[in-house]
N, C-alpha and C. Protein backbone atom coordinates (compact mmCIF):
# COMPACT_ATOMS: atom_id res chain seq x y z
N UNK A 1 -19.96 -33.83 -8.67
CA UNK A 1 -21.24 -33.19 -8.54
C UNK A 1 -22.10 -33.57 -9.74
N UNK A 2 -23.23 -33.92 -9.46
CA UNK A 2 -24.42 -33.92 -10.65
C UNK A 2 -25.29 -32.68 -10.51
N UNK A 3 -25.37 -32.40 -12.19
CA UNK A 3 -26.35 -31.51 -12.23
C UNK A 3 -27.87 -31.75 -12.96
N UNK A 4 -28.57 -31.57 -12.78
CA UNK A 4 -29.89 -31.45 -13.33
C UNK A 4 -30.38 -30.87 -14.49
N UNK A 5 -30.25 -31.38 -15.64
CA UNK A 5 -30.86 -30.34 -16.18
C UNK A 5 -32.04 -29.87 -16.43
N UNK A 6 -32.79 -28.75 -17.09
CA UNK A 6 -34.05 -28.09 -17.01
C UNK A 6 -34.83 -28.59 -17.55
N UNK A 7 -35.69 -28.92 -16.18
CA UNK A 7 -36.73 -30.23 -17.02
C UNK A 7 -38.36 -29.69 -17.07
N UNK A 8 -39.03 -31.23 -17.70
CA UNK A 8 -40.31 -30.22 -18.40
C UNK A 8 -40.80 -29.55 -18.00
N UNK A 9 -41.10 -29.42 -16.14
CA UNK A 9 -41.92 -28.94 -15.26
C UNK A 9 -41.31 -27.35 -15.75
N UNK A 10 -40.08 -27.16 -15.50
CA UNK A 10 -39.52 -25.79 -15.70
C UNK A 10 -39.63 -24.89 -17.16
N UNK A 11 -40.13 -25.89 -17.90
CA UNK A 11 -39.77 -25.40 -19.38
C UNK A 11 -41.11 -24.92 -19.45
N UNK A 12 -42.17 -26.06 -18.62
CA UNK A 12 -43.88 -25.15 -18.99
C UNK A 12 -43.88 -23.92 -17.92
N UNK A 13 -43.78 -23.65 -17.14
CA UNK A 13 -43.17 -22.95 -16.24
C UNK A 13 -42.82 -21.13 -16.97
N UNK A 14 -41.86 -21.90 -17.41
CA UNK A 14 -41.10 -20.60 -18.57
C UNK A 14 -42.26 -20.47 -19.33
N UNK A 15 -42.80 -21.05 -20.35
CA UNK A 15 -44.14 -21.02 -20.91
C UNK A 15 -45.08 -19.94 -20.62
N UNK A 16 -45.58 -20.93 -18.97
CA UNK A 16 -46.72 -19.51 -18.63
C UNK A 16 -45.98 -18.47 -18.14
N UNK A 17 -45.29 -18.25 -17.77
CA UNK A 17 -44.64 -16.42 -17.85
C UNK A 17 -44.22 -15.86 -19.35
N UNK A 18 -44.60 -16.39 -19.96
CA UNK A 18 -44.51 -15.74 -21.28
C UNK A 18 -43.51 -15.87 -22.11
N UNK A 19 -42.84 -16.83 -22.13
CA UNK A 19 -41.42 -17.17 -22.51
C UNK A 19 -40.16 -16.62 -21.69
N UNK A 20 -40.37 -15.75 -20.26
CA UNK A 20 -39.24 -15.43 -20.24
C UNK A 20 -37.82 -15.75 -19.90
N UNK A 21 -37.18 -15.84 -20.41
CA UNK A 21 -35.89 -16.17 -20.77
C UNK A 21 -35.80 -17.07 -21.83
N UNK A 22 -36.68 -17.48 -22.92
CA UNK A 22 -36.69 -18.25 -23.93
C UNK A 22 -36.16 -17.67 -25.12
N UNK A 23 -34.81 -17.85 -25.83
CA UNK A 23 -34.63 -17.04 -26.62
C UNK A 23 -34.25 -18.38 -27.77
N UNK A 24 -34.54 -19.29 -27.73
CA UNK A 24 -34.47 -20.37 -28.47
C UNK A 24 -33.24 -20.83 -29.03
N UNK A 25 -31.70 -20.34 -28.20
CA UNK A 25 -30.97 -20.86 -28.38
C UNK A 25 -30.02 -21.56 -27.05
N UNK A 26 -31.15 -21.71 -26.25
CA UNK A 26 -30.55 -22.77 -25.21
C UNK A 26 -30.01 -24.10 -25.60
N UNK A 27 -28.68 -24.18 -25.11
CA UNK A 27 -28.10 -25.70 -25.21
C UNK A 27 -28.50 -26.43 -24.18
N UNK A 28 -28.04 -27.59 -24.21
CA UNK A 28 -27.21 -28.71 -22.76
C UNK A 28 -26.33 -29.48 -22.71
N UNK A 29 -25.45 -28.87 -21.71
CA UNK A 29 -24.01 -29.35 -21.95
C UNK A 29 -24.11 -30.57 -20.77
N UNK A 30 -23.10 -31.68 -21.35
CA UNK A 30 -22.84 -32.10 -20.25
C UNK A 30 -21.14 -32.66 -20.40
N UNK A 31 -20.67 -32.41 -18.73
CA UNK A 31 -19.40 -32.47 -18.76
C UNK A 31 -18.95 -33.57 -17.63
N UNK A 32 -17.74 -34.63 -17.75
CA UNK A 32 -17.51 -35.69 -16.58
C UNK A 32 -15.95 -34.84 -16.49
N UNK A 33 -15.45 -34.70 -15.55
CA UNK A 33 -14.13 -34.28 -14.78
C UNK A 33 -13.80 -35.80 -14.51
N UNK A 34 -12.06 -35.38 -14.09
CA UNK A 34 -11.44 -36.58 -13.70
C UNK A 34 -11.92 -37.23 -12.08
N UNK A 35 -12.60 -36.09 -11.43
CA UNK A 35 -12.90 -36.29 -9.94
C UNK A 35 -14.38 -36.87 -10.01
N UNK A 36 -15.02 -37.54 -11.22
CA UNK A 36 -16.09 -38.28 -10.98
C UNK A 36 -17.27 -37.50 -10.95
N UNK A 37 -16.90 -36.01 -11.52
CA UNK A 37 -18.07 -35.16 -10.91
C UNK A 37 -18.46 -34.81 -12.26
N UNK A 38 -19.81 -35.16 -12.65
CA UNK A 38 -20.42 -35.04 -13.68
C UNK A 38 -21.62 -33.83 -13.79
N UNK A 39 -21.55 -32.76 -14.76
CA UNK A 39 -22.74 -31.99 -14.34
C UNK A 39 -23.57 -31.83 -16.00
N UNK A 40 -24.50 -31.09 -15.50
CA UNK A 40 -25.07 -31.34 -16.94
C UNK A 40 -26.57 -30.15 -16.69
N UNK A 41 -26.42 -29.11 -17.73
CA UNK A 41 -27.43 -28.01 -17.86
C UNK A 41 -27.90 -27.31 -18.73
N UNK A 42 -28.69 -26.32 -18.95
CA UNK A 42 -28.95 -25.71 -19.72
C UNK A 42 -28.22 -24.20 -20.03
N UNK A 43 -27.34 -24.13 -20.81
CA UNK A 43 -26.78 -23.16 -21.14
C UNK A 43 -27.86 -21.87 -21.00
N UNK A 44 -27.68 -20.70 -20.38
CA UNK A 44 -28.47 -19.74 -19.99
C UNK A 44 -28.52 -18.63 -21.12
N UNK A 45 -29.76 -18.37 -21.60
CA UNK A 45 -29.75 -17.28 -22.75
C UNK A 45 -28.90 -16.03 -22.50
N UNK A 46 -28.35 -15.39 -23.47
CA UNK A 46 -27.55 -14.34 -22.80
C UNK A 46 -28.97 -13.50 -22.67
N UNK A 47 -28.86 -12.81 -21.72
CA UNK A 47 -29.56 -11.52 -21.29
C UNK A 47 -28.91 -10.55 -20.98
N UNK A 48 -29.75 -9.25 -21.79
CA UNK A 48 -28.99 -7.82 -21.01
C UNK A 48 -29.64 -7.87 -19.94
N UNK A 49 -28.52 -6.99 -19.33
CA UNK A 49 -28.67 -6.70 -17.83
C UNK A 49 -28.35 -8.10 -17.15
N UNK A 50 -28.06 -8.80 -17.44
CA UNK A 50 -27.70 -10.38 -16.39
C UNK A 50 -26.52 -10.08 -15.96
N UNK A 51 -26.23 -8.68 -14.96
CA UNK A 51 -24.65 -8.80 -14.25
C UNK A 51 -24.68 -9.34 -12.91
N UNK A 52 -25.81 -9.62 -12.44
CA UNK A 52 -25.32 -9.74 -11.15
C UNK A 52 -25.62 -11.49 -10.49
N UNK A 53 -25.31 -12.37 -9.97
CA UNK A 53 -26.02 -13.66 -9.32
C UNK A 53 -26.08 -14.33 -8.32
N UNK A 54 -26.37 -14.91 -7.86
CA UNK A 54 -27.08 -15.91 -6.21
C UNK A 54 -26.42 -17.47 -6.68
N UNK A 55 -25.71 -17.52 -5.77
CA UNK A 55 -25.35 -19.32 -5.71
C UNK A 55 -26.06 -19.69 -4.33
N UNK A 56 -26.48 -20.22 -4.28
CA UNK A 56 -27.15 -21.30 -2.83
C UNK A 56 -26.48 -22.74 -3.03
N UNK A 57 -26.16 -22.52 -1.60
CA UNK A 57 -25.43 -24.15 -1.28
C UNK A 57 -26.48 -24.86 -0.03
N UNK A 58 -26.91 -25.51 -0.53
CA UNK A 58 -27.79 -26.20 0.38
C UNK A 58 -27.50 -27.51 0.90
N UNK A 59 -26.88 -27.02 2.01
CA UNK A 59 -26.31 -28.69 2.80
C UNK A 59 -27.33 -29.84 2.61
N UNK A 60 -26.92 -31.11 2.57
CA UNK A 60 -27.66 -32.27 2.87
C UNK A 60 -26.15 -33.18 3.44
N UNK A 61 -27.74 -33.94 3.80
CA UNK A 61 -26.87 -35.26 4.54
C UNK A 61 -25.81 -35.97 4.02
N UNK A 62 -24.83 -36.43 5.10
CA UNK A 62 -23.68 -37.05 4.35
C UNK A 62 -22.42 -36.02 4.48
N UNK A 63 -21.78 -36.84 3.28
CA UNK A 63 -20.66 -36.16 2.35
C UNK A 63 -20.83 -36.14 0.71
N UNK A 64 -21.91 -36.70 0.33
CA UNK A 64 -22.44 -37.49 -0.88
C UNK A 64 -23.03 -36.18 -1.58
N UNK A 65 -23.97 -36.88 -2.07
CA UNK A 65 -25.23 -36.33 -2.93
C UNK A 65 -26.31 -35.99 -2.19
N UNK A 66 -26.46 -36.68 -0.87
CA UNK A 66 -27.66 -36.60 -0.21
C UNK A 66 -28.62 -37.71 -0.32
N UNK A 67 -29.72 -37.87 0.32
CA UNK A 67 -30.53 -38.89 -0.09
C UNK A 67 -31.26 -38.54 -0.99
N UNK A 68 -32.12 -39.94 -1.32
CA UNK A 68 -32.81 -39.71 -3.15
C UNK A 68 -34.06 -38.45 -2.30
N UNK A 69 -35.06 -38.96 -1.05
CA UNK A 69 -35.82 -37.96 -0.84
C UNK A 69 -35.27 -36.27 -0.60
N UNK A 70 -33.96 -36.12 -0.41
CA UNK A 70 -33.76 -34.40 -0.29
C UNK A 70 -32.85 -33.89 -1.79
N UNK A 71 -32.75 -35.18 -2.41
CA UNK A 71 -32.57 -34.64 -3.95
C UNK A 71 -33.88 -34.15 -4.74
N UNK A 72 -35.29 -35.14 -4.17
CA UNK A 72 -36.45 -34.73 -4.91
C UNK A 72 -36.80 -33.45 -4.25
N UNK A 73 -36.17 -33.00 -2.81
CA UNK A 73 -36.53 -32.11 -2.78
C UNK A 73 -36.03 -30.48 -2.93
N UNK A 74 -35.12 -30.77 -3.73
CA UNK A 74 -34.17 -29.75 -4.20
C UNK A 74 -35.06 -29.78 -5.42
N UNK A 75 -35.29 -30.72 -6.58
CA UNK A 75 -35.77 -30.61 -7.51
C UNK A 75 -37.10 -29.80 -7.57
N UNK A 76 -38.36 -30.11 -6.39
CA UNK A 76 -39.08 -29.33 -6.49
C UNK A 76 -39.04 -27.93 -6.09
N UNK A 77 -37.66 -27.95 -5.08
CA UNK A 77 -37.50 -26.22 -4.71
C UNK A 77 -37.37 -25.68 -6.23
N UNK A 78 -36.36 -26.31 -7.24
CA UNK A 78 -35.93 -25.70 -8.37
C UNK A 78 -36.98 -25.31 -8.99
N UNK A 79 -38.26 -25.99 -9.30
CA UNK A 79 -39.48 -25.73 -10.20
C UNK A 79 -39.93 -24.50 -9.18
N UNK A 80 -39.91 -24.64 -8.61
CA UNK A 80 -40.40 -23.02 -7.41
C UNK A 80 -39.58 -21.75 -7.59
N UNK A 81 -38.03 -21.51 -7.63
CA UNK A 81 -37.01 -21.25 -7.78
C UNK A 81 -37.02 -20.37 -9.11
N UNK A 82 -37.87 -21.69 -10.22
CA UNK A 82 -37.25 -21.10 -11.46
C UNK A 82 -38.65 -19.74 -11.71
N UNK A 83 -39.23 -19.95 -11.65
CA UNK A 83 -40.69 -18.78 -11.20
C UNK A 83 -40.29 -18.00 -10.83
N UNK A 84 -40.42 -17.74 -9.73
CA UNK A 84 -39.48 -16.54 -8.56
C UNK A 84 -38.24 -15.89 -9.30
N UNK A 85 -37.70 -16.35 -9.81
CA UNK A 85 -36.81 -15.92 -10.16
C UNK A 85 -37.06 -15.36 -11.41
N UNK A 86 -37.42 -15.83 -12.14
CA UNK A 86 -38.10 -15.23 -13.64
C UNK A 86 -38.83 -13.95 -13.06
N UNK A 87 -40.00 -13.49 -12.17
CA UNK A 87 -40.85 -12.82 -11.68
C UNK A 87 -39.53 -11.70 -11.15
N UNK A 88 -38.47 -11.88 -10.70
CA UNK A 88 -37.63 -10.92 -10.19
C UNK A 88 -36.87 -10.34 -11.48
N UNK A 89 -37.17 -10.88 -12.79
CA UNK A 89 -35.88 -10.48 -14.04
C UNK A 89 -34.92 -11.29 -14.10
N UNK A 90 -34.51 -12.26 -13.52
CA UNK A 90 -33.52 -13.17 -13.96
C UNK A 90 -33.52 -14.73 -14.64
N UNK A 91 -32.30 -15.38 -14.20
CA UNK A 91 -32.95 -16.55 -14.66
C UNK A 91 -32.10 -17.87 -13.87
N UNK A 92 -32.89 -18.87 -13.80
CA UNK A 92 -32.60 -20.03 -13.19
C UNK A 92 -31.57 -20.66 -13.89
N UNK A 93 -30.46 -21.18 -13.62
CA UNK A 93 -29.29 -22.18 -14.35
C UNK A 93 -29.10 -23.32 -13.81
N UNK A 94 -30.04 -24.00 -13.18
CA UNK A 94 -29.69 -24.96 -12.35
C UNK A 94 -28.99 -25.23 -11.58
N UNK A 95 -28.37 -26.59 -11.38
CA UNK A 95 -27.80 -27.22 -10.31
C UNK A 95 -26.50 -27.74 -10.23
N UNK A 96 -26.14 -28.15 -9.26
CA UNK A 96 -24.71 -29.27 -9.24
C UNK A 96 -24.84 -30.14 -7.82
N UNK A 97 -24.75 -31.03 -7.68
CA UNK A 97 -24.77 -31.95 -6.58
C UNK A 97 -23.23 -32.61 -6.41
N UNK A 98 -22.93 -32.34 -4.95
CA UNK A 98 -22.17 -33.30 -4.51
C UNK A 98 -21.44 -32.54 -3.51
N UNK A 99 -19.91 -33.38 -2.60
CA UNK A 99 -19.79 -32.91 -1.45
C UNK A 99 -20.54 -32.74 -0.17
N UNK A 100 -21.82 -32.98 -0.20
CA UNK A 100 -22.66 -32.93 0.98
C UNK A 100 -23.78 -31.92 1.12
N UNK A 101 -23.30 -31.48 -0.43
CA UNK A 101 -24.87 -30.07 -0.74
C UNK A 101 -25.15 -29.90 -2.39
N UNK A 102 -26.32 -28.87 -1.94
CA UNK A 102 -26.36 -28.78 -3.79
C UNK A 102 -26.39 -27.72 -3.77
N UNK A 103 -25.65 -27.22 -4.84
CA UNK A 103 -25.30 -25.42 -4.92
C UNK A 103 -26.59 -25.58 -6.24
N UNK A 104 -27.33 -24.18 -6.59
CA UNK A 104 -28.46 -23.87 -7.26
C UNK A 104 -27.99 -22.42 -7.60
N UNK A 105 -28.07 -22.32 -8.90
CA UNK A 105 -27.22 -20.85 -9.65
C UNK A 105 -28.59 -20.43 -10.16
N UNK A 106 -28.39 -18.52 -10.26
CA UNK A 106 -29.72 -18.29 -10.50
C UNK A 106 -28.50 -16.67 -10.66
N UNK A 107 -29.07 -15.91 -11.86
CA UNK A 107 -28.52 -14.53 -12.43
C UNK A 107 -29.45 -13.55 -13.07
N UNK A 108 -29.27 -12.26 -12.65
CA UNK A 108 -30.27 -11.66 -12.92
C UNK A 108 -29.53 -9.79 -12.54
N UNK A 109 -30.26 -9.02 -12.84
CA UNK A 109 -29.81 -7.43 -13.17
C UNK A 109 -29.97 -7.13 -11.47
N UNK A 110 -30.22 -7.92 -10.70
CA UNK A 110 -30.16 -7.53 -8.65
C UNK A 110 -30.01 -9.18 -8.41
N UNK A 111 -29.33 -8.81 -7.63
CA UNK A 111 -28.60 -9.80 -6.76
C UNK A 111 -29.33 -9.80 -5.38
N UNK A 112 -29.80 -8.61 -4.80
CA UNK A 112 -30.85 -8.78 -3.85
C UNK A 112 -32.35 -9.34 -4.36
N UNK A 113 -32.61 -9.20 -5.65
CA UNK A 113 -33.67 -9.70 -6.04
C UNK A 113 -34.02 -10.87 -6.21
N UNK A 114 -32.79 -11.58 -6.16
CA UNK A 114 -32.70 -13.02 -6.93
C UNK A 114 -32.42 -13.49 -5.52
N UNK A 115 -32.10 -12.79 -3.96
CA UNK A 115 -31.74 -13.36 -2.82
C UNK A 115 -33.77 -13.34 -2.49
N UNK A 116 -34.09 -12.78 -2.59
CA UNK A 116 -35.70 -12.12 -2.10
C UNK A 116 -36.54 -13.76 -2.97
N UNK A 117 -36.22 -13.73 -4.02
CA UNK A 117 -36.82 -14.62 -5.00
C UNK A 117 -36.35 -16.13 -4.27
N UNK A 118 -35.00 -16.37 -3.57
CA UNK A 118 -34.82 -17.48 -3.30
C UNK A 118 -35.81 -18.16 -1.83
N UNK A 119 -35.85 -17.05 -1.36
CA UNK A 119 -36.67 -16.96 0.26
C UNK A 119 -37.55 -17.53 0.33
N UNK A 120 -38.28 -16.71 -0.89
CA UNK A 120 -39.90 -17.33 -1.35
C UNK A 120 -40.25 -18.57 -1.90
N UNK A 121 -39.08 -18.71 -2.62
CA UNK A 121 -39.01 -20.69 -3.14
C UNK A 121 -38.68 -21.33 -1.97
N UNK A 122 -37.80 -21.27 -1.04
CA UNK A 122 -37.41 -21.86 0.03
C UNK A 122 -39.00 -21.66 1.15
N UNK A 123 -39.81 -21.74 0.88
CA UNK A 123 -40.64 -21.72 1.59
C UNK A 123 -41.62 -22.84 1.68
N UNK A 124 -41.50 -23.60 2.77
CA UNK A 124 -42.16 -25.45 2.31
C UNK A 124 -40.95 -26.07 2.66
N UNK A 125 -39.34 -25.73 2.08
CA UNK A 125 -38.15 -26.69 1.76
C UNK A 125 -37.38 -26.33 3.69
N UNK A 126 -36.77 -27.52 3.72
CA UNK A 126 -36.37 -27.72 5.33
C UNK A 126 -34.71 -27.44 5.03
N UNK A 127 -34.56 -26.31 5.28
CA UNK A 127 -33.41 -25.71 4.74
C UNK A 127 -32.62 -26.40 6.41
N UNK A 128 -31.28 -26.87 5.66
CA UNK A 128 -30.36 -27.63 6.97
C UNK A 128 -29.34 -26.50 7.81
N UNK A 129 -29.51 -26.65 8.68
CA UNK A 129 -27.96 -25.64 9.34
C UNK A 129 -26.71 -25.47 8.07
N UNK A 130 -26.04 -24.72 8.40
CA UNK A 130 -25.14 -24.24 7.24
C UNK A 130 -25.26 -24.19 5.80
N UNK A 131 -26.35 -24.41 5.48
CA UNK A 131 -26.66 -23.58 4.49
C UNK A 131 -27.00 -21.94 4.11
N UNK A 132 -26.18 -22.00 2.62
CA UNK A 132 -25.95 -20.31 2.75
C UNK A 132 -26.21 -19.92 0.73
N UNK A 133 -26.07 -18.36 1.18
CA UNK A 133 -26.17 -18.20 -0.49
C UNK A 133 -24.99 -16.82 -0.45
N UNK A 134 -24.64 -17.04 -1.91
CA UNK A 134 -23.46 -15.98 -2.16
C UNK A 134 -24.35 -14.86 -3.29
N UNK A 135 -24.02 -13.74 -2.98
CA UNK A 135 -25.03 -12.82 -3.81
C UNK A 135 -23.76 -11.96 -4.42
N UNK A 136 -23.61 -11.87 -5.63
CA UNK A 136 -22.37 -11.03 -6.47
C UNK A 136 -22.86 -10.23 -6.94
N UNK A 137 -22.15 -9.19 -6.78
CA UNK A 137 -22.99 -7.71 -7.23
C UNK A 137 -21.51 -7.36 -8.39
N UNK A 138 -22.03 -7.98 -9.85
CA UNK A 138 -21.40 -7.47 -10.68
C UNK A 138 -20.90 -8.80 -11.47
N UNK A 139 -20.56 -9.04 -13.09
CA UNK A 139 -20.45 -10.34 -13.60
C UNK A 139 -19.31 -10.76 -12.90
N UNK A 140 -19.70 -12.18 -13.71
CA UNK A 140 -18.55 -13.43 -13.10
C UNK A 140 -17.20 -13.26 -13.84
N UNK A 141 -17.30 -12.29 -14.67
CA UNK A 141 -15.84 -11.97 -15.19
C UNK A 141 -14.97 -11.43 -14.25
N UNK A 142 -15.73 -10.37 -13.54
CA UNK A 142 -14.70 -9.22 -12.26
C UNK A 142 -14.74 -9.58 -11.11
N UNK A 143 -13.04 -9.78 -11.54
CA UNK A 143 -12.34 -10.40 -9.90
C UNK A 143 -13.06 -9.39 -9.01
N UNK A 144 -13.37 -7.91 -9.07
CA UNK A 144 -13.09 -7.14 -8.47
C UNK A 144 -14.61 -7.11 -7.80
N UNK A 145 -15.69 -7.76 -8.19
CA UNK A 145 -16.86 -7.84 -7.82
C UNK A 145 -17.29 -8.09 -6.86
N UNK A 146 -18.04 -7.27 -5.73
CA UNK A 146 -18.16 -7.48 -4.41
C UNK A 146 -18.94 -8.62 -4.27
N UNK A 147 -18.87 -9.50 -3.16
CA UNK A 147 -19.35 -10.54 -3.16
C UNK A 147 -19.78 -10.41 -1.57
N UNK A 148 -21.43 -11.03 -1.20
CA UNK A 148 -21.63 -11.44 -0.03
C UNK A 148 -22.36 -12.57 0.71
N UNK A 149 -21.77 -13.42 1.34
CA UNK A 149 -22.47 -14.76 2.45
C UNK A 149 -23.74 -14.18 3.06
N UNK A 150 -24.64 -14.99 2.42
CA UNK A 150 -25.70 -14.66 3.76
C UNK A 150 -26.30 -16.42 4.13
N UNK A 151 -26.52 -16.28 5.68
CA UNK A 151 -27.49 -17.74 5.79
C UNK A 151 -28.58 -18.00 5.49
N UNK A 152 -28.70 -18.92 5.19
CA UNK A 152 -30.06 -19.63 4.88
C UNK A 152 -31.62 -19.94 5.74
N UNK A 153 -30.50 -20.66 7.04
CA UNK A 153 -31.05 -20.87 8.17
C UNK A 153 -30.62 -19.76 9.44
């Protein structure tokens, strides 16, 4: 999987909402696995209240990465994405590509908020059959954290 990391569009973005989530100690990591799957992001400021988050897996074509046009267009959902999501209290973490979709991580104090916030970015984007998002109500530490599938399409 490739990931994206947070690029300028998103950083002015963060800007005009007022810095939020800018706490000026964002990294970017990037990591290659033995399975060829390379990702690469912006380490997410800690925030209080960031227990709960939204993964979206957004099928594309193939088994791959997808084509270069529905990678650009994941990229511009993300600049949409990262707004919306800021506007709900959370925050955008980018991406990972590969397998035949791109999963898009996004955490924030509601997990329905950050599902509400994804709707509205997905609006314009040609969301494919089986695509879905996972909404966790509670951190990524607890096994015990309810977790729920909803579709996309």
């Amino acid at each position: 999987m490739v990931r994206r990391p947070v690029g300028m569009s998103m950083v002015l973005a963060l800007l005009l909402l007022g810095g939020a989530g800018c706490g000026g100690d964002e990294t970017t990591a990037t990591e290659s696995t033995g399975s060829g799957i390379a990702t690469s992001a912006a380490a997410p400021a800690q925030a209080s209240g960031s227990e709960q988050s939204l993964t979206a897996h957004l099928r594309l074509s193939g088994s791959g990465f997808g084509t270069t046009a529905e990678r650009e267009a994941v990229y511009a959902l993300e600049d949409r994405l990262l707004v919306a999501v800021a506007k709900a209290g959370g925050e955008f973490d980018g991406n990972e590509f590969g397998g035949g979709e791109a999963v898009l991580y996004a955490y924030g104090p509601d997990a329905d908020a950050l599902d509400r916030a994804l709707r509205v970015a997905l609006r314009g984007y040609a969301v494919s059959a089986g695509s879905y998002a996972i909404k966790r109500y509670g951190p990524v530490e607890d096994p015990d954290a309810r977790e729920l599938r909803v579709a996309l399409k």
